[in-house]
Protein backbone atom coordinates (compact mmCIF):
# COMPACT_ATOMS: atom_id res chain seq x y z
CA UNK A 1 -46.36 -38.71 46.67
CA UNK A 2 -45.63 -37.56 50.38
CA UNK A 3 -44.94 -33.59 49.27
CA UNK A 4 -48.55 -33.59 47.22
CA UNK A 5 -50.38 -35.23 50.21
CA UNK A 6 -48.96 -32.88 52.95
CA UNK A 7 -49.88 -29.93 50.05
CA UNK A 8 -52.87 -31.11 49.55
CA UNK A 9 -53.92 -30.78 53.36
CA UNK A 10 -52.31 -27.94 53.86
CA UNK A 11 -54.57 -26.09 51.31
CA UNK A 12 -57.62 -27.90 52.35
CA UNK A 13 -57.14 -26.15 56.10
CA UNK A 14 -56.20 -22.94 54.50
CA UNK A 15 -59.34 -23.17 52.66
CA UNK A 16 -61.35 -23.77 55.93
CA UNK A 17 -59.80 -21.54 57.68
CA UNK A 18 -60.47 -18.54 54.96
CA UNK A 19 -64.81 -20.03 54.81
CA UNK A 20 -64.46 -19.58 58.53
CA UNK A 21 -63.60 -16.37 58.54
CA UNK A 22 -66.73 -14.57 56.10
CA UNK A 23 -69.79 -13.66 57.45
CA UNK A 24 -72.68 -14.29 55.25
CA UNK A 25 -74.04 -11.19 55.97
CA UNK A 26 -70.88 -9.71 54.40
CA UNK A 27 -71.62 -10.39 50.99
CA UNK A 28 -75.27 -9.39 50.44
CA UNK A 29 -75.78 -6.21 48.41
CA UNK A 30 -78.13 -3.58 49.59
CA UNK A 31 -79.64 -5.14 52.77
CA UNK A 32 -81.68 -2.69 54.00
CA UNK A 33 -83.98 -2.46 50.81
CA UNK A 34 -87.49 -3.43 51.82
CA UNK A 35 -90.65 -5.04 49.47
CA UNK A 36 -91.70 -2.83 46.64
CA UNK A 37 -89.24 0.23 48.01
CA UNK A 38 -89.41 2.75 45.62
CA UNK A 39 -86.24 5.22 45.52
CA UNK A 40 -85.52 8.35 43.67
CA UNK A 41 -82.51 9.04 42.02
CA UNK A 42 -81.27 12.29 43.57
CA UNK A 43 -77.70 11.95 41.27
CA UNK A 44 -78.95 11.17 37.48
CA UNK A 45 -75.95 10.37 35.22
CA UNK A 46 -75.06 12.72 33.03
CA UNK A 47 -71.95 12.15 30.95
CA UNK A 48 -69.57 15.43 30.66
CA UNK A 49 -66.33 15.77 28.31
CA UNK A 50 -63.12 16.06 29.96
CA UNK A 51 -59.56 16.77 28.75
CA UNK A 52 -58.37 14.24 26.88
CA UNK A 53 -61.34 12.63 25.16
CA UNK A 54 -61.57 11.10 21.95
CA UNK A 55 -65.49 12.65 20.14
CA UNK A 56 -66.64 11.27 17.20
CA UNK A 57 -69.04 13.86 15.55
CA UNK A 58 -70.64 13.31 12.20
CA UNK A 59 -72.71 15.98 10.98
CA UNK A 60 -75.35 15.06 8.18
CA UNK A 61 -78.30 16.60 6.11
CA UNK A 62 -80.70 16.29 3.45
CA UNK A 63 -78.25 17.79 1.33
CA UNK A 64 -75.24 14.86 1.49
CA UNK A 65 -72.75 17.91 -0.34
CA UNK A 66 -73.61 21.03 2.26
CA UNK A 67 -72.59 18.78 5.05
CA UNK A 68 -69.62 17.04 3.75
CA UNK A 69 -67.09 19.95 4.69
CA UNK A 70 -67.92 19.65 8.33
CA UNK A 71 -66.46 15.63 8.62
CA UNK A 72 -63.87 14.30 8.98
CA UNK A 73 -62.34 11.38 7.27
CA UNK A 74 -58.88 9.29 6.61
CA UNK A 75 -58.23 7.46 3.99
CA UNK A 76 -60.85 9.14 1.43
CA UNK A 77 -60.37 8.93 -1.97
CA UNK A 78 -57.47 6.28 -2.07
CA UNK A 79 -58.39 3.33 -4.29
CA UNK A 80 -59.66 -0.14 -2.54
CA UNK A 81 -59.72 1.92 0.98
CA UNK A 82 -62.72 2.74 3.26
CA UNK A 83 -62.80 5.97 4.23
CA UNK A 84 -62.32 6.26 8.44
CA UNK A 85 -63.97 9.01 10.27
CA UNK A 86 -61.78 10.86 12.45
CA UNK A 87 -62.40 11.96 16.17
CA UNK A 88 -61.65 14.91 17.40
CA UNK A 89 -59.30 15.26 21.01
CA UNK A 90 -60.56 17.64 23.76
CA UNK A 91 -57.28 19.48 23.82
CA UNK A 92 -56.16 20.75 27.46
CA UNK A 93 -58.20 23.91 26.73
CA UNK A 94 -61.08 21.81 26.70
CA UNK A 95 -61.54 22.32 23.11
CA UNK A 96 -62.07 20.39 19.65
CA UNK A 97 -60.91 21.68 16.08
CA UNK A 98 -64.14 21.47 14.10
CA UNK A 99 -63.88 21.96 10.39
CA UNK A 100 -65.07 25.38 8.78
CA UNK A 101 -65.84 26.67 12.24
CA UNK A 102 -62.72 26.55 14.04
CA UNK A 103 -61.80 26.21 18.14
CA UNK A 104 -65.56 24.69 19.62
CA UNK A 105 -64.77 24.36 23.89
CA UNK A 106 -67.21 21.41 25.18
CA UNK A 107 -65.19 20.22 27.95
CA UNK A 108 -67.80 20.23 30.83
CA UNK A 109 -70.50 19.85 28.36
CA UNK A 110 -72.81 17.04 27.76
CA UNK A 111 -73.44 15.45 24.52
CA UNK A 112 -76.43 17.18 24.02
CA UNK A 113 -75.22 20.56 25.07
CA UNK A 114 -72.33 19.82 22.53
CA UNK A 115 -74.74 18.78 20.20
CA UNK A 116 -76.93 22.42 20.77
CA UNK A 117 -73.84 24.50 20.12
CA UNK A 118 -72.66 22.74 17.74
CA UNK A 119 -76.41 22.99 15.69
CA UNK A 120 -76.23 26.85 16.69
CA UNK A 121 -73.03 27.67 15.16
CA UNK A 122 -73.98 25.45 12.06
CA UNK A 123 -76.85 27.45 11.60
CA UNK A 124 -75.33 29.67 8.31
CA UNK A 125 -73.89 26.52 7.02
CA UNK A 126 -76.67 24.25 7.11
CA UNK A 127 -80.29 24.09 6.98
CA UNK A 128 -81.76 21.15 9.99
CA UNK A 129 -78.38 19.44 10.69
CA UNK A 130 -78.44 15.63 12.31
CA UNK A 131 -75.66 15.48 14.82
CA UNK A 132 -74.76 12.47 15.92
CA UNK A 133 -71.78 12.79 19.03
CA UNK A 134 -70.30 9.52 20.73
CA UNK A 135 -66.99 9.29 23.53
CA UNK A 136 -64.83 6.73 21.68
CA UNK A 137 -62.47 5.87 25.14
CA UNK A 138 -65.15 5.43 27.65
CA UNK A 139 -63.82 3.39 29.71
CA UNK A 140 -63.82 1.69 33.70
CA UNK A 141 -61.21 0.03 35.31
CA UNK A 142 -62.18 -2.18 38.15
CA UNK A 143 -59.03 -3.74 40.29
CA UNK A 144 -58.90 -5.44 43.34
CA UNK A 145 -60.65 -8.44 44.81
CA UNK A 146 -63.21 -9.05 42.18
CA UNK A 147 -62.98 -12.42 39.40
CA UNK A 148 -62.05 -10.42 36.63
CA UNK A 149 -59.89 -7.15 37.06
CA UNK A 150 -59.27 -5.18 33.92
CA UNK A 151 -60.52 -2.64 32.20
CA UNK A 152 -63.46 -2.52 29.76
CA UNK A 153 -65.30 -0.86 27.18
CA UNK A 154 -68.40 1.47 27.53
CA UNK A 155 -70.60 1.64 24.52
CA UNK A 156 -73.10 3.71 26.01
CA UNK A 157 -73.28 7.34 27.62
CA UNK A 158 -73.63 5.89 31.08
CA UNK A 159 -72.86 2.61 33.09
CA UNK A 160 -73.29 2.02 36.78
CA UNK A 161 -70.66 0.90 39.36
CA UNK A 162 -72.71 -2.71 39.49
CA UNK A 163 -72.96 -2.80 36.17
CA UNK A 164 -68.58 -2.00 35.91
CA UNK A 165 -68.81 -5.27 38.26
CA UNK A 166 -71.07 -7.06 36.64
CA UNK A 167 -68.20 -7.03 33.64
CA UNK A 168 -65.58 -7.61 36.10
CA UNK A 169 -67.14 -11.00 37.04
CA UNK A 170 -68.70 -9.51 40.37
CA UNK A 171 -66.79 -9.18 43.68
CA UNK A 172 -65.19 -12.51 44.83
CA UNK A 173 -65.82 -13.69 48.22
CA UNK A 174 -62.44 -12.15 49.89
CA UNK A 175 -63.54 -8.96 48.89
CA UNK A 176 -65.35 -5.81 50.88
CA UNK A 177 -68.70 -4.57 49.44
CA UNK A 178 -69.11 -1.93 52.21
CA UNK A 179 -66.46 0.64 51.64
CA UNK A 180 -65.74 0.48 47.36
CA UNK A 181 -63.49 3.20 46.15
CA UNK A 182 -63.94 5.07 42.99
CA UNK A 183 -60.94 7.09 41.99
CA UNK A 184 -62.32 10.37 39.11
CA UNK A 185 -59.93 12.50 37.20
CA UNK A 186 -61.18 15.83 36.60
CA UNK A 187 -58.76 17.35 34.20
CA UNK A 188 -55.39 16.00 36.38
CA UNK A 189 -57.17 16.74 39.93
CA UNK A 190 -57.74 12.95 41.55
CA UNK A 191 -60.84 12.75 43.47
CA UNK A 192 -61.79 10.00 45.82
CA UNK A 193 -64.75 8.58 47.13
CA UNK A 194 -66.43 5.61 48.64
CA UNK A 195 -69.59 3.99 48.42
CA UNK A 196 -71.17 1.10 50.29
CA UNK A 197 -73.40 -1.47 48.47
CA UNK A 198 -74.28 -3.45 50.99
CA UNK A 199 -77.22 -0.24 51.76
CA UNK A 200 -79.92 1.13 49.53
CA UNK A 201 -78.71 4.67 50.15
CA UNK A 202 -75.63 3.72 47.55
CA UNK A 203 -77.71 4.57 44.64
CA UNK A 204 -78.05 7.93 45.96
CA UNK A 205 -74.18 8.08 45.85
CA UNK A 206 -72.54 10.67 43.38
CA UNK A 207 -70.52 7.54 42.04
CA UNK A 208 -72.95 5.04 41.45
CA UNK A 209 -73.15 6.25 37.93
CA UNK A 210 -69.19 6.27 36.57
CA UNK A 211 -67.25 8.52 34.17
CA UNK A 212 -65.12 7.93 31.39
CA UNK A 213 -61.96 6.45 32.99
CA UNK A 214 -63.06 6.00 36.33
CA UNK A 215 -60.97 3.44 38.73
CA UNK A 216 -63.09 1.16 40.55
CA UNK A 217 -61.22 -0.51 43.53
CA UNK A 218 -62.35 -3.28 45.67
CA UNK A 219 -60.16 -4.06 48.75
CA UNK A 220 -60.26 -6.98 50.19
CA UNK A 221 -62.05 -8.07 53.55
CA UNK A 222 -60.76 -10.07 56.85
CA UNK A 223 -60.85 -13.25 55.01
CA UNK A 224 -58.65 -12.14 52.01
CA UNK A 225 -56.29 -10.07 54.37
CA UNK A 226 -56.10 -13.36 56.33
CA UNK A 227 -55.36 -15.26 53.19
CA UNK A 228 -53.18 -13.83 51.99
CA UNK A 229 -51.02 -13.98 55.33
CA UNK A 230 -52.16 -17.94 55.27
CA UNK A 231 -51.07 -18.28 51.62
CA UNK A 232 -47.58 -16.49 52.68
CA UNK A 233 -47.40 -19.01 55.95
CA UNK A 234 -48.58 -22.12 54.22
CA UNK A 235 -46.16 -21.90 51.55
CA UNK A 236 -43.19 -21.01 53.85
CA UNK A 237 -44.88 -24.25 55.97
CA UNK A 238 -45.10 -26.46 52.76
CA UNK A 239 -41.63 -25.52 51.84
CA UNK A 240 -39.94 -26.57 55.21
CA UNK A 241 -42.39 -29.63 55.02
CA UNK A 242 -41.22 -30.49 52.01
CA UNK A 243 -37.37 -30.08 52.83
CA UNK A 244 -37.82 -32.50 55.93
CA UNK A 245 -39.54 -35.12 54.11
CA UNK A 246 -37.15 -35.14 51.20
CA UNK A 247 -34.26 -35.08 53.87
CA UNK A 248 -36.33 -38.39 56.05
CA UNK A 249 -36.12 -40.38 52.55
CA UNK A 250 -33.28 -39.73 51.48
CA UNK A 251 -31.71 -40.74 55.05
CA UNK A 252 -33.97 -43.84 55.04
CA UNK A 253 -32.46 -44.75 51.58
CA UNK A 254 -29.11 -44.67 52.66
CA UNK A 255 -29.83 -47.25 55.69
């Protein structure tokens, strides 16, 4: 009963010590935004293929038969199964093996621009094609001090670094919403960059809109550096604490 009441206050002036130690000010996203500010987006999103990508392409017509060469599928024609649509991997040339036509390079391309060449070179095949393109493995990861680090899911084309936190469970309290990192891969070259919510001018940033497998990294401010050092100390404290009073009762037992 001793140990847990000597815990218990020794987390309850950890806890006031880390409250002590953020500054309002510190958490409050885009502060300089004024009434009615209108701002122009000088970076719009536009999602490009890289090496590595998983495409799902399905080509279709008025004409179900013409267009049935140029997809894809596993599993077709065995009894009781549903056919599965393959995707197709941007190979480290940058390119996809597309039925009938061969070797198609889209890395660097948009979906659209994939879907123009690919309409092009169907053009002796196929009379009006419907292309449909999707990135199966779009994906963020967002680590560090926010309430729920992982990595998730993008069923879109596009997703915004406040909309990767919003899925993350937002920053937590301990952590710094001036100086965010965002780690890109372009085709095995790392590039890094920072942005700082806390001003408007972050939406003008070149990673407020994220790519496929981008790394989102929050690191953590005074109060979670100091935290963490209190969580170290307390526990060390709580420890010895805990050694002492166990050592006090057992001595007063024996007397």
């Amino acid at each position: 009963m001793i140990r847990k009441k000597i815990k218990g206050v020794s987390y309850f002036v950890l806890a006031c010590l880390v409250a002590s130690c953020t500054s309002p000010k510190d958490v409050i996203y885009f502060q300089d935004a004024s009434q009615f500010e209108t701002l122009i987006n000088e970076n719009p999103a536009t999602t490009k293929f890289k090496v590595d990508d998983l495409v799902s392409i399905h080509v279709s017509t008025l004409d179900p038969e013409a267009s049935a060469p140029f997809n894809l599928f596993r599993g077709a024609g065995e009894g009781g199964i549903r056919p599965e649509q393959v995707n197709y991997l941007v190979d480290k040339n940058g390119e996809i093996d597309f039925p009938v036509i061969g070797k198609i390079k889209i890395v660097g391309l948009s979906p659209s621009e994939t879907r123009d060449l690919l309409r092009e070179k169907l053009t002796d095949y196929l009379k009006d094609p419907i292309i449909n393109i999707r990135i199966r493995n779009f994906t963020v990861t967002v680590l560090g001090s926010v309430n729920r680090p992982g990595t998730y899911e993008v069923n879109g084309e596009q997703i915004t670094i406040m909309e990767a936190l919003g899925l993350a469970g937002d920053i937590n309290i301990k952590g710094r919403r001036d100086n965010i990192m965002v780690i890109r891969d372009f085709d095995g070259t790392k590039v890094y960059n920072r942005i700082n919510l806390n001003q408007k001018d972050a939406l003008k940033s070149p990673v407020y809109y994220l790519t496929q497998n981008d790394v989102v990294y929050v690191e953590p401010n005074k109060s979670g550096k100091t935290a963490s050092s209190l969580d170290q100390r307390a526990s060390i404290a709580v420890s010895i604490i805990s050694v002492l009073v166990t050592s006090t009762v057992v001595l007063l037992t024996r007397n």
